[in-house]
ModelCIF file with pLDDT and N, C-alpha, C, O atoms, coordinates in Angstrom:
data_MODEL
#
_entry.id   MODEL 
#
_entity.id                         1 
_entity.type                       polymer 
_entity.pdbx_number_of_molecules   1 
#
_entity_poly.entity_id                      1 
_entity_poly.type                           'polypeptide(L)' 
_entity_poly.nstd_linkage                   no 
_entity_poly.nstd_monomer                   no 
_entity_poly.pdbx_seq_one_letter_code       
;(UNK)(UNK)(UNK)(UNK)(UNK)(UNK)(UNK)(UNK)(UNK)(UNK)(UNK)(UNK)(UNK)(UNK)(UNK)(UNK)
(UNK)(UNK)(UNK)(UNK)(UNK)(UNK)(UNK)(UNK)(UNK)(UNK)(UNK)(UNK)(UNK)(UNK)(UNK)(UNK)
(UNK)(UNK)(UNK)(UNK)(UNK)(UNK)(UNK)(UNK)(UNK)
;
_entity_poly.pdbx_seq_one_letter_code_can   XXXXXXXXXXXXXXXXXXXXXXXXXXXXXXXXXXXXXXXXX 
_entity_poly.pdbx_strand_id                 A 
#
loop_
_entity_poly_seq.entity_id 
_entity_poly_seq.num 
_entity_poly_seq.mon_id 
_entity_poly_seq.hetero 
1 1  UNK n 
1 2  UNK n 
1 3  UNK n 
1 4  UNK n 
1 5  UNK n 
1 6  UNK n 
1 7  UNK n 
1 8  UNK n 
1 9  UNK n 
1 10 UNK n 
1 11 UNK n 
1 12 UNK n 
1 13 UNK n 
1 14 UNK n 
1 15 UNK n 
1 16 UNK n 
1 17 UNK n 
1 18 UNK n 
1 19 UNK n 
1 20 UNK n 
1 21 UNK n 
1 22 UNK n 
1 23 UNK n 
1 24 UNK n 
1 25 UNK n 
1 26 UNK n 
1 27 UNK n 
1 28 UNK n 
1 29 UNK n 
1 30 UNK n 
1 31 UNK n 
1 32 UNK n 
1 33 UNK n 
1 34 UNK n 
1 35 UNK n 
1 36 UNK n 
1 37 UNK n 
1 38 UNK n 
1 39 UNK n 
1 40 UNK n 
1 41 UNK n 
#
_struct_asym.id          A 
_struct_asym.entity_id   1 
#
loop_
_ma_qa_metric.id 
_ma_qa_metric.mode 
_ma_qa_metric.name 
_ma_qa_metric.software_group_id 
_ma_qa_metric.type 
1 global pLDDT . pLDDT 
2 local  pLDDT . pLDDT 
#
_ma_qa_metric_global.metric_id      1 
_ma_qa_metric_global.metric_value   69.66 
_ma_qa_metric_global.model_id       1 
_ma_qa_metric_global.ordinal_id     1 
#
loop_
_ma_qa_metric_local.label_asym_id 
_ma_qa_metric_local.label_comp_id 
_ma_qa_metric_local.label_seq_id 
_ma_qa_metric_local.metric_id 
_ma_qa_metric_local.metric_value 
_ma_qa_metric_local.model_id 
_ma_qa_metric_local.ordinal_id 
A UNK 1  2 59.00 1 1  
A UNK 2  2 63.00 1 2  
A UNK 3  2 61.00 1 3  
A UNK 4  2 64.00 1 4  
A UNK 5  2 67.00 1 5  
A UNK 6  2 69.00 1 6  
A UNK 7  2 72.00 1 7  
A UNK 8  2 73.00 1 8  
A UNK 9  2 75.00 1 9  
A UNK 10 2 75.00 1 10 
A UNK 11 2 72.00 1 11 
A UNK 12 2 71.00 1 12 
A UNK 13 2 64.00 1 13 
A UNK 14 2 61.00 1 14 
A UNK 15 2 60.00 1 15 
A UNK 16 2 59.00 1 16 
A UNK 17 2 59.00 1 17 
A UNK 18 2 68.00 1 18 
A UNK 19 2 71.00 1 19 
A UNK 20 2 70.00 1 20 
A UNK 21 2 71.00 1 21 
A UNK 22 2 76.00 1 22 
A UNK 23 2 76.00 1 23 
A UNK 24 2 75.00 1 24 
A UNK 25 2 77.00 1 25 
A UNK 26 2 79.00 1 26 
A UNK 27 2 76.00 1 27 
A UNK 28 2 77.00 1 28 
A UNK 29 2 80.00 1 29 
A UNK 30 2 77.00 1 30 
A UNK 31 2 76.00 1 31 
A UNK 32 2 78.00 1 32 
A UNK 33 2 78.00 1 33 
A UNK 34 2 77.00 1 34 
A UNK 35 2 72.00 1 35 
A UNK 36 2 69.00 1 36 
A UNK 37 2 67.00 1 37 
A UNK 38 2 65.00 1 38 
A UNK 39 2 62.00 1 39 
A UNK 40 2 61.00 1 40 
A UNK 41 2 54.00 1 41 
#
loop_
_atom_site.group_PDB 
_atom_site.id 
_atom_site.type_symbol 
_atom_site.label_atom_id 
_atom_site.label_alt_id 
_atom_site.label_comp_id 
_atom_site.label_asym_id 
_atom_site.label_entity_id 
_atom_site.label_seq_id 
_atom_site.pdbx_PDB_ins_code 
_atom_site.Cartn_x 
_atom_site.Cartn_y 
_atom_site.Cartn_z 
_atom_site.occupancy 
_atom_site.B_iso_or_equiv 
_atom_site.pdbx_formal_charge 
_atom_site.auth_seq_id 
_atom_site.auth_comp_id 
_atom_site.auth_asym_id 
_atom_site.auth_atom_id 
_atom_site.pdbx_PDB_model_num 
ATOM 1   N N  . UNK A 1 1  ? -11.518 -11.401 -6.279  1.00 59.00 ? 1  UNK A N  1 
ATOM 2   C CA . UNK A 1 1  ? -10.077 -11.398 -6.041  1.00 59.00 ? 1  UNK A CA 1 
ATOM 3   C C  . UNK A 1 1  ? -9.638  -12.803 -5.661  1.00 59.00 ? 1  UNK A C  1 
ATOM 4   O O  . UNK A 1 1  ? -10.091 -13.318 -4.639  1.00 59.00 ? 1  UNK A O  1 
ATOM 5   N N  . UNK A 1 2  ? -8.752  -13.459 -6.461  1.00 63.00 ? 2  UNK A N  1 
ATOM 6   C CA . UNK A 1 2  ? -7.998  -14.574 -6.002  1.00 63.00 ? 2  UNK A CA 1 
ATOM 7   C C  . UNK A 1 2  ? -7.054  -14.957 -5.332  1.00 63.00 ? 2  UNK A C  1 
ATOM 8   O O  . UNK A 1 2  ? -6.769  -16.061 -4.867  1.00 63.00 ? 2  UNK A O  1 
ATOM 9   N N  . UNK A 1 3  ? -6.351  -13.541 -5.287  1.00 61.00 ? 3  UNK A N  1 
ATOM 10  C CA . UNK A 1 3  ? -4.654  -13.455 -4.840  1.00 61.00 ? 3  UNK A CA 1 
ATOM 11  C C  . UNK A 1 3  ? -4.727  -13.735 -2.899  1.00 61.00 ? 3  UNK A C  1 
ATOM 12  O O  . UNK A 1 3  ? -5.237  -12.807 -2.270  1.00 61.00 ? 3  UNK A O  1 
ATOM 13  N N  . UNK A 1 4  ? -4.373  -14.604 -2.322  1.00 64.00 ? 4  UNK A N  1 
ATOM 14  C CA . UNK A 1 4  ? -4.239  -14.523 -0.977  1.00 64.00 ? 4  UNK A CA 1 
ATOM 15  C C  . UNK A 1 4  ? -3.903  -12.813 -0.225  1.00 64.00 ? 4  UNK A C  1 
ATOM 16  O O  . UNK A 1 4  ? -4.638  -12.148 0.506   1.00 64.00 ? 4  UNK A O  1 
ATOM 17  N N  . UNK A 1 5  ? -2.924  -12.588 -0.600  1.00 67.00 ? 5  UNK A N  1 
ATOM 18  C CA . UNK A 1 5  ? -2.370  -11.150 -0.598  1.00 67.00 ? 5  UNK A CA 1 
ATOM 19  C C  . UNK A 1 5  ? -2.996  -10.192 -0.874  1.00 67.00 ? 5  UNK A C  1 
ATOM 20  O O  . UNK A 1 5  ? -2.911  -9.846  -2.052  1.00 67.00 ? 5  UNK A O  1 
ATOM 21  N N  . UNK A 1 6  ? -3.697  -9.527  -0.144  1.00 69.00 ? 6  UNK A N  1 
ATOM 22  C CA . UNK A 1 6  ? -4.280  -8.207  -1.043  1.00 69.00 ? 6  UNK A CA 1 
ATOM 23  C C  . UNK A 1 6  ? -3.282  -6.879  -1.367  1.00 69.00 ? 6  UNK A C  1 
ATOM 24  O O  . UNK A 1 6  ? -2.621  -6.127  -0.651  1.00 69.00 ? 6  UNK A O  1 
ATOM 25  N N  . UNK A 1 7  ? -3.500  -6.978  -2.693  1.00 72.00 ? 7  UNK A N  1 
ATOM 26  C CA . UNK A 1 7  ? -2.633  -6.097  -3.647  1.00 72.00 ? 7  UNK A CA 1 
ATOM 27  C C  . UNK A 1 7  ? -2.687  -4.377  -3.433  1.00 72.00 ? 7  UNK A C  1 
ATOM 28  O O  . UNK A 1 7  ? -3.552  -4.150  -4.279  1.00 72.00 ? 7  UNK A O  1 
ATOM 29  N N  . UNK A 1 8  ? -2.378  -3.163  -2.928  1.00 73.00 ? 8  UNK A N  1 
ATOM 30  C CA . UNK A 1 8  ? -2.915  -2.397  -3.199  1.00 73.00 ? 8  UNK A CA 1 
ATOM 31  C C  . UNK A 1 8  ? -2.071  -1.415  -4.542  1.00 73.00 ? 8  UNK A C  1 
ATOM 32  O O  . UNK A 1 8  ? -0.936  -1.123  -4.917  1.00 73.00 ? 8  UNK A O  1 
ATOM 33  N N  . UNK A 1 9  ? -3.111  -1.250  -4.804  1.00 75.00 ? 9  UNK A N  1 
ATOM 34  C CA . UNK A 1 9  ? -2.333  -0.597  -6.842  1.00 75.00 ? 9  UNK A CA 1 
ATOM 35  C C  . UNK A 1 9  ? -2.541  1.006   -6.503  1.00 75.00 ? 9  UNK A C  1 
ATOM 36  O O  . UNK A 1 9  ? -3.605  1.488   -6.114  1.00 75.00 ? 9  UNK A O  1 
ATOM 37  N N  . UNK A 1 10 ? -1.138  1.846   -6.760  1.00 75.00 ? 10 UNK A N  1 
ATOM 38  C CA . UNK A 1 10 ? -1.180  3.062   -6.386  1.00 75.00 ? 10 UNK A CA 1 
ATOM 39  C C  . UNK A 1 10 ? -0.912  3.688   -7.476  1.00 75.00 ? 10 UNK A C  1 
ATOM 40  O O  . UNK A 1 10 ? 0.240   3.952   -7.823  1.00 75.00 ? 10 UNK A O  1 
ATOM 41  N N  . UNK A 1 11 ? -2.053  4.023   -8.198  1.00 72.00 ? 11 UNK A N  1 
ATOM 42  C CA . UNK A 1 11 ? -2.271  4.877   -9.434  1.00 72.00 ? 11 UNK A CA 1 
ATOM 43  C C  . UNK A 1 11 ? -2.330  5.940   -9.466  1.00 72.00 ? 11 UNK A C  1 
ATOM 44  O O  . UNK A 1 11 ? -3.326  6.586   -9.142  1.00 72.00 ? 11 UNK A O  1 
ATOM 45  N N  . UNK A 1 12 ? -0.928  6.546   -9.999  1.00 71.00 ? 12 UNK A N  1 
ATOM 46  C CA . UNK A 1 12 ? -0.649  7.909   -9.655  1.00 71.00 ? 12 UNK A CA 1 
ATOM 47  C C  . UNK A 1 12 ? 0.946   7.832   -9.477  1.00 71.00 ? 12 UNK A C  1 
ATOM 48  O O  . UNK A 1 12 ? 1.732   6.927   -9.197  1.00 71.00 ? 12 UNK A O  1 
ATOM 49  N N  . UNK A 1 13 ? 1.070   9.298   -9.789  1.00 64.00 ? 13 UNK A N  1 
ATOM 50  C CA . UNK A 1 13 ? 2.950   10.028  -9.737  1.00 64.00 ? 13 UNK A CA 1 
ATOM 51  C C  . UNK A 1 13 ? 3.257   9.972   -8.641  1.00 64.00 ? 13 UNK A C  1 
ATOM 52  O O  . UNK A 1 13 ? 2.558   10.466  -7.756  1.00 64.00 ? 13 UNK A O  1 
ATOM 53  N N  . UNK A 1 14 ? 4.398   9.347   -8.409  1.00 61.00 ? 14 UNK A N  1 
ATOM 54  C CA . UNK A 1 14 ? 5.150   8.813   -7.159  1.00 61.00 ? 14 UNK A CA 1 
ATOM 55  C C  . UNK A 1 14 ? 5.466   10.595  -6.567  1.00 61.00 ? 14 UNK A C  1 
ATOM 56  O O  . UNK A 1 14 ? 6.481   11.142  -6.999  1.00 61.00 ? 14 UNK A O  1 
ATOM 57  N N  . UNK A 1 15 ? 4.704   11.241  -5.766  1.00 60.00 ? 15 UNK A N  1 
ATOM 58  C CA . UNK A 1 15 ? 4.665   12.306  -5.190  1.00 60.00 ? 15 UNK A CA 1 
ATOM 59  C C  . UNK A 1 15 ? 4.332   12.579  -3.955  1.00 60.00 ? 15 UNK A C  1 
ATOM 60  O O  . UNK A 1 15 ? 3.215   12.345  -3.495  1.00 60.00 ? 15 UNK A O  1 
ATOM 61  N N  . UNK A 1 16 ? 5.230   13.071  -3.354  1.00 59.00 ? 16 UNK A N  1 
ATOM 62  C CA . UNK A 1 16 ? 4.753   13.660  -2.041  1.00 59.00 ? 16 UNK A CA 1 
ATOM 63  C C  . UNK A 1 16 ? 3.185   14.023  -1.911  1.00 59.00 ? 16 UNK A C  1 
ATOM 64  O O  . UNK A 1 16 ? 2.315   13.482  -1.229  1.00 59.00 ? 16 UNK A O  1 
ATOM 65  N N  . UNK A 1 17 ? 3.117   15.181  -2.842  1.00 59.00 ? 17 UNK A N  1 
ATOM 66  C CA . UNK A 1 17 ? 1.484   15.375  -2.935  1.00 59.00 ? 17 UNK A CA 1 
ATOM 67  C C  . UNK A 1 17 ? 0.422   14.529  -3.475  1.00 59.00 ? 17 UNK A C  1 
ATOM 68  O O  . UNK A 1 17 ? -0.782  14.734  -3.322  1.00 59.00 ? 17 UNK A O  1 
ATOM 69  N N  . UNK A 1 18 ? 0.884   13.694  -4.032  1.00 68.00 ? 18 UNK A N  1 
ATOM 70  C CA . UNK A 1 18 ? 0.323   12.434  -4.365  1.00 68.00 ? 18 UNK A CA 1 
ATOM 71  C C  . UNK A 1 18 ? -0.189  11.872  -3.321  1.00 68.00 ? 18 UNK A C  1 
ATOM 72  O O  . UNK A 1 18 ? -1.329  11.508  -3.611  1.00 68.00 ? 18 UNK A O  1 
ATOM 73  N N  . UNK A 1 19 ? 0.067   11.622  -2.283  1.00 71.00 ? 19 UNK A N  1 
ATOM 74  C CA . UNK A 1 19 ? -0.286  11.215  -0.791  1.00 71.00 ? 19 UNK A CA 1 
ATOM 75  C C  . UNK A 1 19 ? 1.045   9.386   -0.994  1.00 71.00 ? 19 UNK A C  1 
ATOM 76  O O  . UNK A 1 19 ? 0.712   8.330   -0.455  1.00 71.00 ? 19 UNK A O  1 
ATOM 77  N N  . UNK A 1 20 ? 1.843   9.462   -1.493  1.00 70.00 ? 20 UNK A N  1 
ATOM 78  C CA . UNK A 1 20 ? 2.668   8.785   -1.562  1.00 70.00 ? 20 UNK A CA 1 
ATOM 79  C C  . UNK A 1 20 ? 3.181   8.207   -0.070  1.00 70.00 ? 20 UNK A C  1 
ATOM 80  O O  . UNK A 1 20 ? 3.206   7.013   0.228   1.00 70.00 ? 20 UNK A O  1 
ATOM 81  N N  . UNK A 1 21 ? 3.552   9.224   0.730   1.00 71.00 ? 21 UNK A N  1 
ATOM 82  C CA . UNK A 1 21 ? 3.741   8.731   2.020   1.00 71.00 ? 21 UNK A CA 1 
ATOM 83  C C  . UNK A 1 21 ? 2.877   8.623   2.927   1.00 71.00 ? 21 UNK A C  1 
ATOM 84  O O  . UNK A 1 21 ? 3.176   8.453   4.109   1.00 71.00 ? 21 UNK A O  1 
ATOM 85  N N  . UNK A 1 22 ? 1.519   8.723   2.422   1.00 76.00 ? 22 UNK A N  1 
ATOM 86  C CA . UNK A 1 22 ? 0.281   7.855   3.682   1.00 76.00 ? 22 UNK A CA 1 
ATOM 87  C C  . UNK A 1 22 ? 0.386   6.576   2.928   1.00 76.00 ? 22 UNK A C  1 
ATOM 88  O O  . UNK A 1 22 ? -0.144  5.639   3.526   1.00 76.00 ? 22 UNK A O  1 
ATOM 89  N N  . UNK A 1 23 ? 0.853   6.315   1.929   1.00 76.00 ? 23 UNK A N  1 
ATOM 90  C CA . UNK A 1 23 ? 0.574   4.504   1.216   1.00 76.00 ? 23 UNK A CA 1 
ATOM 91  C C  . UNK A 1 23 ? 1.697   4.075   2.210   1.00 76.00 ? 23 UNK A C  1 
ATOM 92  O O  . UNK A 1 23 ? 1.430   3.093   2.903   1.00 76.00 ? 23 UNK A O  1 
ATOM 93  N N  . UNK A 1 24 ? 2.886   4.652   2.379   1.00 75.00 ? 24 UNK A N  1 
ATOM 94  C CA . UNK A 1 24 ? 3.753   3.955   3.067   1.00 75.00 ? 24 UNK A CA 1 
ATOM 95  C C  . UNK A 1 24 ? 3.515   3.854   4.321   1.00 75.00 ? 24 UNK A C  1 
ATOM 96  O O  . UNK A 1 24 ? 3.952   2.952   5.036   1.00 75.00 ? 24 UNK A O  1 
ATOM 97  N N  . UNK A 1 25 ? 2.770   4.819   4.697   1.00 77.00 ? 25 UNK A N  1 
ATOM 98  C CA . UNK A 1 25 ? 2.573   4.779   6.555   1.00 77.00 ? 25 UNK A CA 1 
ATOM 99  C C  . UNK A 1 25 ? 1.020   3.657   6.519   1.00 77.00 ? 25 UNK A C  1 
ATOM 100 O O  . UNK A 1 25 ? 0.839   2.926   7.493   1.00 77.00 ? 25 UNK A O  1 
ATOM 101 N N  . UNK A 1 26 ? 0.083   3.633   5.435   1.00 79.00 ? 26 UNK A N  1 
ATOM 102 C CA . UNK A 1 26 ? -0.544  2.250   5.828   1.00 79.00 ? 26 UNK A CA 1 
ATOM 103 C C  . UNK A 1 26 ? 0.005   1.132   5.510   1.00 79.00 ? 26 UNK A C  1 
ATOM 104 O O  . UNK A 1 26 ? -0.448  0.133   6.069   1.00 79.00 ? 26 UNK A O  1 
ATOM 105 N N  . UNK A 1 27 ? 1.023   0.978   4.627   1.00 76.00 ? 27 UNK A N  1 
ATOM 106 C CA . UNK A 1 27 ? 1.297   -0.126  4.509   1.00 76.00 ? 27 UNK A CA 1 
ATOM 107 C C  . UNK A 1 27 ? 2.003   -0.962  6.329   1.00 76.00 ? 27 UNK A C  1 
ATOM 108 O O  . UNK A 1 27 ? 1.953   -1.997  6.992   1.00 76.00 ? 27 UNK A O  1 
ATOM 109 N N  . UNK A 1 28 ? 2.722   0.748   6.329   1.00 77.00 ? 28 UNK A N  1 
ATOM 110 C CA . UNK A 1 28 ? 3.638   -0.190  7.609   1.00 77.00 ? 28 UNK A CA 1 
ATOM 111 C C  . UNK A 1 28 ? 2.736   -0.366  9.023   1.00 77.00 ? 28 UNK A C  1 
ATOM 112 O O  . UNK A 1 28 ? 3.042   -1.160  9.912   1.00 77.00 ? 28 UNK A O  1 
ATOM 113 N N  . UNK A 1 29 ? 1.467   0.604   9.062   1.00 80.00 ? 29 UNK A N  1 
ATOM 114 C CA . UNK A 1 29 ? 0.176   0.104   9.879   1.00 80.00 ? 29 UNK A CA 1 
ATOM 115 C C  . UNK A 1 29 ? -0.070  -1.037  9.277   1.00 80.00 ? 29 UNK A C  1 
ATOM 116 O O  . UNK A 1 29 ? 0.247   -2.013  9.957   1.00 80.00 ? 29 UNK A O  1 
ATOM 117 N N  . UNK A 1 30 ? -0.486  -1.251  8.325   1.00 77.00 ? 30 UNK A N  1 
ATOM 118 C CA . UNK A 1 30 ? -0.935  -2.935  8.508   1.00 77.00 ? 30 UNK A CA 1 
ATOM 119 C C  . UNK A 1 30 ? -0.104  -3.872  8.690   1.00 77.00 ? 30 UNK A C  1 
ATOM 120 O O  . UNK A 1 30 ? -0.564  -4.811  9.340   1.00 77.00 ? 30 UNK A O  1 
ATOM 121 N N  . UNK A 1 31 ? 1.105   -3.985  8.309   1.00 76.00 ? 31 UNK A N  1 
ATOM 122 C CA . UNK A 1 31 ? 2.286   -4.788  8.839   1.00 76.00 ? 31 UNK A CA 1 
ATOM 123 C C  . UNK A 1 31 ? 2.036   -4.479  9.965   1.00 76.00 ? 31 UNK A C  1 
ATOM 124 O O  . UNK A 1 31 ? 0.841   -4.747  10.091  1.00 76.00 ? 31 UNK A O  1 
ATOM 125 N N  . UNK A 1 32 ? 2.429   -4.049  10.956  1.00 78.00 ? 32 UNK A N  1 
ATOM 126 C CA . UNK A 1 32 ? 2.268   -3.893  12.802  1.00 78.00 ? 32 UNK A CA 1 
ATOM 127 C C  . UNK A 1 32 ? 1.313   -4.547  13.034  1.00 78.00 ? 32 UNK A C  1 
ATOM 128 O O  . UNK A 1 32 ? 1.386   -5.281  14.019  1.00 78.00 ? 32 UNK A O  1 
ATOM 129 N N  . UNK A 1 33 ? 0.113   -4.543  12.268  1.00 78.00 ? 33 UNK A N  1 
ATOM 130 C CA . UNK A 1 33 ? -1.246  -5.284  12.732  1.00 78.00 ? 33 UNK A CA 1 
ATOM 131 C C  . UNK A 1 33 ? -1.044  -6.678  12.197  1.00 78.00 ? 33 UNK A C  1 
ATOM 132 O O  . UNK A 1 33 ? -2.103  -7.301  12.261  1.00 78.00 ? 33 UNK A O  1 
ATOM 133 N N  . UNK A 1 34 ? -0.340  -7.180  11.838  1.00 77.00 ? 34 UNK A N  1 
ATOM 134 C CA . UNK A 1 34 ? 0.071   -8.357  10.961  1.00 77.00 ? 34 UNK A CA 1 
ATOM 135 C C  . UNK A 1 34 ? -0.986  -8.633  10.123  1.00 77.00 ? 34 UNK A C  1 
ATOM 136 O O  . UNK A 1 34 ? -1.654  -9.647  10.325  1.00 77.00 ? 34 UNK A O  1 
ATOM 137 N N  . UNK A 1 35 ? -1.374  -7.498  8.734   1.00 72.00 ? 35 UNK A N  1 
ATOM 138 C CA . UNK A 1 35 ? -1.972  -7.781  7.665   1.00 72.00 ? 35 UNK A CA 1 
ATOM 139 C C  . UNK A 1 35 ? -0.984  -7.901  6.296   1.00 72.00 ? 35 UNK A C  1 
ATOM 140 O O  . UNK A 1 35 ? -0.754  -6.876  5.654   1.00 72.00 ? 35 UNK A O  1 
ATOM 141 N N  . UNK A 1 36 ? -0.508  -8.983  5.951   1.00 69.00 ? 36 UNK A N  1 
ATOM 142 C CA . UNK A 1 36 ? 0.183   -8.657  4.837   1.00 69.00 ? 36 UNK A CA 1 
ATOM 143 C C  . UNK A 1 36 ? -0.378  -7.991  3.652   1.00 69.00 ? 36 UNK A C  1 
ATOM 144 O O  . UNK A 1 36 ? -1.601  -7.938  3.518   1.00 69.00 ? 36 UNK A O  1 
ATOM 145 N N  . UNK A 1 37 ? 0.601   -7.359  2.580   1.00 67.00 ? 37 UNK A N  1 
ATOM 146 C CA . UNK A 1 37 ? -0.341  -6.680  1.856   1.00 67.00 ? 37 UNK A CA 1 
ATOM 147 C C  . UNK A 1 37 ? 1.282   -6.551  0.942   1.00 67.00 ? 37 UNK A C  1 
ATOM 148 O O  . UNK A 1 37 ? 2.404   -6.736  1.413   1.00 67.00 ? 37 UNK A O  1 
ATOM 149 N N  . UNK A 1 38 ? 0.838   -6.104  -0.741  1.00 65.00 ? 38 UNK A N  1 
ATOM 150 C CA . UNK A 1 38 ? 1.792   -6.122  -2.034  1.00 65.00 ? 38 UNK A CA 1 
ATOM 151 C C  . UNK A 1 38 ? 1.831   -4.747  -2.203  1.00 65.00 ? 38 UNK A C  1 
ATOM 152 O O  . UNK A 1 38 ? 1.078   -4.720  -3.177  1.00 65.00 ? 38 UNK A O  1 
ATOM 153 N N  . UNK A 1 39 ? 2.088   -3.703  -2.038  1.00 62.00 ? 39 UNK A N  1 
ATOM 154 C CA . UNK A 1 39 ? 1.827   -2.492  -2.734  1.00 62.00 ? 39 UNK A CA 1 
ATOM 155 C C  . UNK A 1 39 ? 2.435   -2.314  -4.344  1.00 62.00 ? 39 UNK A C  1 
ATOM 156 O O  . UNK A 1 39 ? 3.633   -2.133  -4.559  1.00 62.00 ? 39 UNK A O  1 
ATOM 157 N N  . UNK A 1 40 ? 1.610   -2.379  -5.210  1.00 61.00 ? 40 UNK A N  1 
ATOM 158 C CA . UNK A 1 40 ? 1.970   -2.048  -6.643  1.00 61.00 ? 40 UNK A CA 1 
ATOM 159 C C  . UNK A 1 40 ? 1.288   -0.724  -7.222  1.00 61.00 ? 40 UNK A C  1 
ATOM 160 O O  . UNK A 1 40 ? 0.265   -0.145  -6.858  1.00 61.00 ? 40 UNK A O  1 
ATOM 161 N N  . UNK A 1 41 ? 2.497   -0.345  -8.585  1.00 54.00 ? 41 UNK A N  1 
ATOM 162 C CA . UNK A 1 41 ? 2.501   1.112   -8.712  1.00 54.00 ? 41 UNK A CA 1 
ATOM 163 C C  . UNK A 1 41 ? 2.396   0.086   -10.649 1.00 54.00 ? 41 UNK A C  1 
ATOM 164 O O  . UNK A 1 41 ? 2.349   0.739   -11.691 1.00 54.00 ? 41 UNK A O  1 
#
């Protein structure tokens, strides 16, 4: 991996059951922890 940023790629139907909103609740855990991070779909 080259990208400073680590990317996370969420492969899969933007769905509740998808677990769609644990990507958002780690994303915003690692922000609080000050890890930046890209989430791509």
């Amino acid at each position: 991996r080259n990208n400073v940023i680590p990317h996370l790629l969420f492969l899969s139907n933007l769905l509740i059951s998808k677990g769609v909103i644990v990507l958002l609740d780690t994303l915003r855990i690692l922000k609080e922890k000050g890890y930046p991070t890209s989430p791509d779909t």
